[in-house]
Protein backbone atom coordinates (compact mmCIF):
# COMPACT_ATOMS: atom_id res chain seq x y z
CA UNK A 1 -4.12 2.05 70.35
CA UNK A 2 -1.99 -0.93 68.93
CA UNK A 3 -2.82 -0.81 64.64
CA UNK A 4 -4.66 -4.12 63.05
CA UNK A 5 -3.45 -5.13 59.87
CA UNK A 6 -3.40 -8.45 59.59
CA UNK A 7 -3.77 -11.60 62.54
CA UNK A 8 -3.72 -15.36 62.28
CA UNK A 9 -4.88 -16.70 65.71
CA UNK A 10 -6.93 -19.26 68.10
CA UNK A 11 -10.84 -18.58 67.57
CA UNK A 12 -12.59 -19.14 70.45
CA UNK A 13 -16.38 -20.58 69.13
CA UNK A 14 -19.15 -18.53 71.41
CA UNK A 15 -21.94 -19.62 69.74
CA UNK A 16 -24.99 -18.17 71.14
CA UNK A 17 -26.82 -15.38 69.67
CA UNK A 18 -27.36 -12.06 71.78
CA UNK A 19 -24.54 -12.34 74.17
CA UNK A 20 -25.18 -8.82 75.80
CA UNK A 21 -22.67 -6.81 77.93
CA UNK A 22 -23.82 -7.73 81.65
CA UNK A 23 -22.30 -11.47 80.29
CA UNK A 24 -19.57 -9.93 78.91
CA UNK A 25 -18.64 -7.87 81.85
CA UNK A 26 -21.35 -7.92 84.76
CA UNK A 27 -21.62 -4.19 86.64
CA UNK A 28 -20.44 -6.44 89.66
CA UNK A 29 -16.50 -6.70 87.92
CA UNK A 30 -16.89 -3.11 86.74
CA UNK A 31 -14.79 -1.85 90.11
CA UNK A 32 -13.20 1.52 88.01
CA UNK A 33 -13.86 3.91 85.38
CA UNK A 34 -10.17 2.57 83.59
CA UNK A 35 -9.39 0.52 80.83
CA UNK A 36 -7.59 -1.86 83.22
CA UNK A 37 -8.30 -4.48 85.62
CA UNK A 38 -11.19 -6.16 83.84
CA UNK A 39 -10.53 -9.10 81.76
CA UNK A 40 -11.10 -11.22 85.05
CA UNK A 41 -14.07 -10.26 84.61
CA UNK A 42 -14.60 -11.27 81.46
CA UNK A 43 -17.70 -13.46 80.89
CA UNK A 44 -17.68 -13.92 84.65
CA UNK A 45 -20.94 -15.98 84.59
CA UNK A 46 -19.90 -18.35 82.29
CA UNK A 47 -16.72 -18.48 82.97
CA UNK A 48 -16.36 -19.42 86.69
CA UNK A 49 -18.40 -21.74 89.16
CA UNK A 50 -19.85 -19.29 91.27
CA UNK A 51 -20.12 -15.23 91.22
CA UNK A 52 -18.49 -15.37 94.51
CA UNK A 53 -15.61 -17.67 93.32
CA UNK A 54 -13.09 -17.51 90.72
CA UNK A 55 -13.18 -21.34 90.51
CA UNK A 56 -12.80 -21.92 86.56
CA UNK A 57 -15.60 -23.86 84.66
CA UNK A 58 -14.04 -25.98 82.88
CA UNK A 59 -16.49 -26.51 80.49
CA UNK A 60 -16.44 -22.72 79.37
CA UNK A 61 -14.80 -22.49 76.23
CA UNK A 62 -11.75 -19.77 77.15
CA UNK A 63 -11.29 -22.20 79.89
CA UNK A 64 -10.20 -25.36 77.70
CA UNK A 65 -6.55 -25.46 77.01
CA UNK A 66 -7.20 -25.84 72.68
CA UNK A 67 -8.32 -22.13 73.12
CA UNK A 68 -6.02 -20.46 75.94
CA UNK A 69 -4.40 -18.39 73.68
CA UNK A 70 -7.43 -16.89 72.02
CA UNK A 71 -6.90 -14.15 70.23
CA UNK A 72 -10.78 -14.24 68.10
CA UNK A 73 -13.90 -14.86 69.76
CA UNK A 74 -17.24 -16.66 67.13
CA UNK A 75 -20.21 -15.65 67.82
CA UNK A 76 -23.79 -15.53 66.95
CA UNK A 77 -25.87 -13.00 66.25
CA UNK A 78 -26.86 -10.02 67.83
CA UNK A 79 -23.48 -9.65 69.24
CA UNK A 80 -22.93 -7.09 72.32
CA UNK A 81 -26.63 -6.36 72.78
CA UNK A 82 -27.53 -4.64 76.04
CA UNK A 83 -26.06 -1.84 77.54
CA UNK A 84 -23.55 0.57 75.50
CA UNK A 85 -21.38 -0.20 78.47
CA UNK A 86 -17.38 0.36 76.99
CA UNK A 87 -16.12 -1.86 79.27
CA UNK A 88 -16.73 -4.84 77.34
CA UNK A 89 -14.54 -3.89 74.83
CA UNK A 90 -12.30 -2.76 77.54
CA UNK A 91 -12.31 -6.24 78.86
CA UNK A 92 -11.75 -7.90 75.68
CA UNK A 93 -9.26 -5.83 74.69
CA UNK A 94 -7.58 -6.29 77.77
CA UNK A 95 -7.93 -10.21 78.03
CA UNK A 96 -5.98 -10.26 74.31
CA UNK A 97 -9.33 -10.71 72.43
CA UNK A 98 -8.14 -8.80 68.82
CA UNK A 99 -11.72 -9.64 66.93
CA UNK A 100 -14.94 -10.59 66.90
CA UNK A 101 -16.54 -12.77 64.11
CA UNK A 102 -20.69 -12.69 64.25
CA UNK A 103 -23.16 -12.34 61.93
CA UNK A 104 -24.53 -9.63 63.37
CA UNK A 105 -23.63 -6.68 66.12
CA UNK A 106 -25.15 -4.33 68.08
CA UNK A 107 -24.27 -1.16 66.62
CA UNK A 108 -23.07 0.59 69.52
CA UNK A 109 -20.78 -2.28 70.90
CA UNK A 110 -19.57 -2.10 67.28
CA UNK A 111 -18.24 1.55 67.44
CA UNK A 112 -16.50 0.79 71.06
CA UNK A 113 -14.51 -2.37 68.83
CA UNK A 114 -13.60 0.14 66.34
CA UNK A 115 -12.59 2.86 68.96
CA UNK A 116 -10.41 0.18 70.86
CA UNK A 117 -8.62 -1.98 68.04
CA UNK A 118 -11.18 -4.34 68.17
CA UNK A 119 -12.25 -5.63 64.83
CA UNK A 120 -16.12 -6.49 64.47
CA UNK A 121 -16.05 -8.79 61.34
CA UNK A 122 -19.90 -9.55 59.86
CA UNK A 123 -20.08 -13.03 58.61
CA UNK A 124 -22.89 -15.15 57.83
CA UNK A 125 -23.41 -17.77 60.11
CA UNK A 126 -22.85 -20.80 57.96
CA UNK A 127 -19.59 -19.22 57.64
CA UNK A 128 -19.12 -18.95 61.51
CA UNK A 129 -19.74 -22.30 61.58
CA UNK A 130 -17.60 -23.62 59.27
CA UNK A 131 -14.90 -21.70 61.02
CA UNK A 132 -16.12 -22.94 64.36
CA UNK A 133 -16.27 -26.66 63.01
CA UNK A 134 -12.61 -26.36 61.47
CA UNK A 135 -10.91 -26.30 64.67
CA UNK A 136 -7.73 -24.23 62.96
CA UNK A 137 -6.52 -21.04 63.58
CA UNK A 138 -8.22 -18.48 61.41
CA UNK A 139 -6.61 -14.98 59.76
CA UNK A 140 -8.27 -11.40 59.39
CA UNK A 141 -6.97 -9.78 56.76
CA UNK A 142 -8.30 -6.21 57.61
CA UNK A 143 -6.32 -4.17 54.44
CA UNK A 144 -7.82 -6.33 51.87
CA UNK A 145 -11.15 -7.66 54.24
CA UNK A 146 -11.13 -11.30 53.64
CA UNK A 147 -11.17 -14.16 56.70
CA UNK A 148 -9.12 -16.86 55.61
CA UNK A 149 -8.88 -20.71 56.63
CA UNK A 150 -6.49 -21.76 53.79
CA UNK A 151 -6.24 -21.08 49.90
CA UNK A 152 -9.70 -22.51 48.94
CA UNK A 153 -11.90 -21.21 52.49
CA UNK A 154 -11.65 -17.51 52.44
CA UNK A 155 -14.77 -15.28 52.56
CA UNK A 156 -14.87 -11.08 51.98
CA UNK A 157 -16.45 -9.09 54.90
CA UNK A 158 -17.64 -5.85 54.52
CA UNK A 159 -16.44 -2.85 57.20
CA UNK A 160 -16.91 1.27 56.78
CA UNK A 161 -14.09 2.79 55.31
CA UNK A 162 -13.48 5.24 58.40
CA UNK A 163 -13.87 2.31 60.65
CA UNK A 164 -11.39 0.73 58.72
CA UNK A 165 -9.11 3.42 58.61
CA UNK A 166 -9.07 4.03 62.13
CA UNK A 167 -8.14 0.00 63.25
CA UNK A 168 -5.48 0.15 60.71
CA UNK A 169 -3.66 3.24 61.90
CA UNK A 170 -4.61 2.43 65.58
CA UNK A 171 -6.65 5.72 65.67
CA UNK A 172 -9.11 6.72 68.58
CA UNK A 173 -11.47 9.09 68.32
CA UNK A 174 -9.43 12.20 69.39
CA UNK A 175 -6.44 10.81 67.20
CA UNK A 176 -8.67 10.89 64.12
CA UNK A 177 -10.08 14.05 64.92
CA UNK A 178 -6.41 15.38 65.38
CA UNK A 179 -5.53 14.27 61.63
CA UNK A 180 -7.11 17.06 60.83
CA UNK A 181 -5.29 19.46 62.78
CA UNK A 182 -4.50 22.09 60.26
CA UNK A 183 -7.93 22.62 58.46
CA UNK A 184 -8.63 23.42 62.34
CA UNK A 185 -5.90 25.74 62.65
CA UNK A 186 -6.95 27.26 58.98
CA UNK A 187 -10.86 27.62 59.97
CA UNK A 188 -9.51 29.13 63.57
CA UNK A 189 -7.18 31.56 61.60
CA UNK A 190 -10.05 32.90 59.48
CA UNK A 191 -13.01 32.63 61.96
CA UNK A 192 -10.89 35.10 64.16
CA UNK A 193 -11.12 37.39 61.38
CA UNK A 194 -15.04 37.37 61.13
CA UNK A 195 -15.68 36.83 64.98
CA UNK A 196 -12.73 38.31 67.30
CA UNK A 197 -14.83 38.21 70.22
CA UNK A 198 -15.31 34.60 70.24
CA UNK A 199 -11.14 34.69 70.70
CA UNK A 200 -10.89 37.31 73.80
CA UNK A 201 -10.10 34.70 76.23
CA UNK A 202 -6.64 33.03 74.17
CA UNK A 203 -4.62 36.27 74.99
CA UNK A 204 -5.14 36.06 78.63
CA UNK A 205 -4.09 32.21 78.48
């Protein structure tokens, strides 16, 4: 998983509250169990004419050439509601989507952004806006969690520190759990001693 530190990009304003994950990826795109192959997909209803077609609307906002090379999606609240489907992170991540701005998310689609270098940044929405309205590329600054516009429009979000940790070292779930590696090891190497039996089967392996 690529590491987030710090990203000045293209924000993309989405500003409708409870975007769920059928509009972020329908089940209809969802054609594998993989990470790849689904940022076509991405916001297929909105994005093109007809379900059948992959005629772009051009009024969509990803569609519009100011915001081709996206990189931070606005939205509004209630942010990844629905289903805990992954895939919509998947196809975010995939499409080059690096973070989400919102004042609100649903906490589930939250912990697939963390778990896929996706950063879920909580602002209010007056600050959303004001982003939105600015038209200029915005930076995350994830080690010292501030959104910045320019010297005098910069706002502090708030983010666990594990989430954080994990984004910044480009950890997954297994990777973090794998940090800890020797205290396993250590706890094995003792537990052995208490409960041999449990252990039978690693000396036929």
């Amino acid at each position: 998983m690529k590491p987030f530190t710090r990203l000045t990009a293209t924000a993309a304003p989405l500003l409708r509250d409870n975007i769920d994950t059928d509009t972020i990826i329908p089940s209809r795109e969802m054609k594998s169990t993989g990470k790849s192959g689904l940022a076509d997909g991405l916001f297929a209803p909105w994005r093109y004419l007809s379900a059948q077609g992959r005629a772009p609307d051009p009024a969509f906002v990803l569609n519009q050439p100011r915001y081709a090379d996206a990189e931070i999606i606005l939205g509004g609240s209630n942010f990844g509601c629905g289903s805990s489907r992954e895939h919509a992170v998947w196809a975010l991540a995939e499409y080059g989507i690096r973070a989400v701005i919102a004042p609100s998310f649903a906490p589930i689609f939250a912990g697939n952004c963390v778990r896929n270098g996706v950063v879920p940044v909580v602002a209010e929405s007056r600050i959303v806006a004001q982003i939105a309205a600015d038209g200029r590329p915005v930076t995350i600054d994830l080690p010292n969690q501030r959104i910045l516009l320019d010297e005098d429009h910069s706002w502090s979000f708030e983010i666990g520190a594990q989430d954080k940790a994990m984004l910044l070292e480009g950890l997954d779930a297994i990777d973090l759990t794998l940090k800890h590696r020797p205290q396993v090891a250590a706890f094995q190497a003792a537990d052995k001693q208490v409960r041999p039996w449990i252990y039978l089967g690693d000396a036929q392996r």
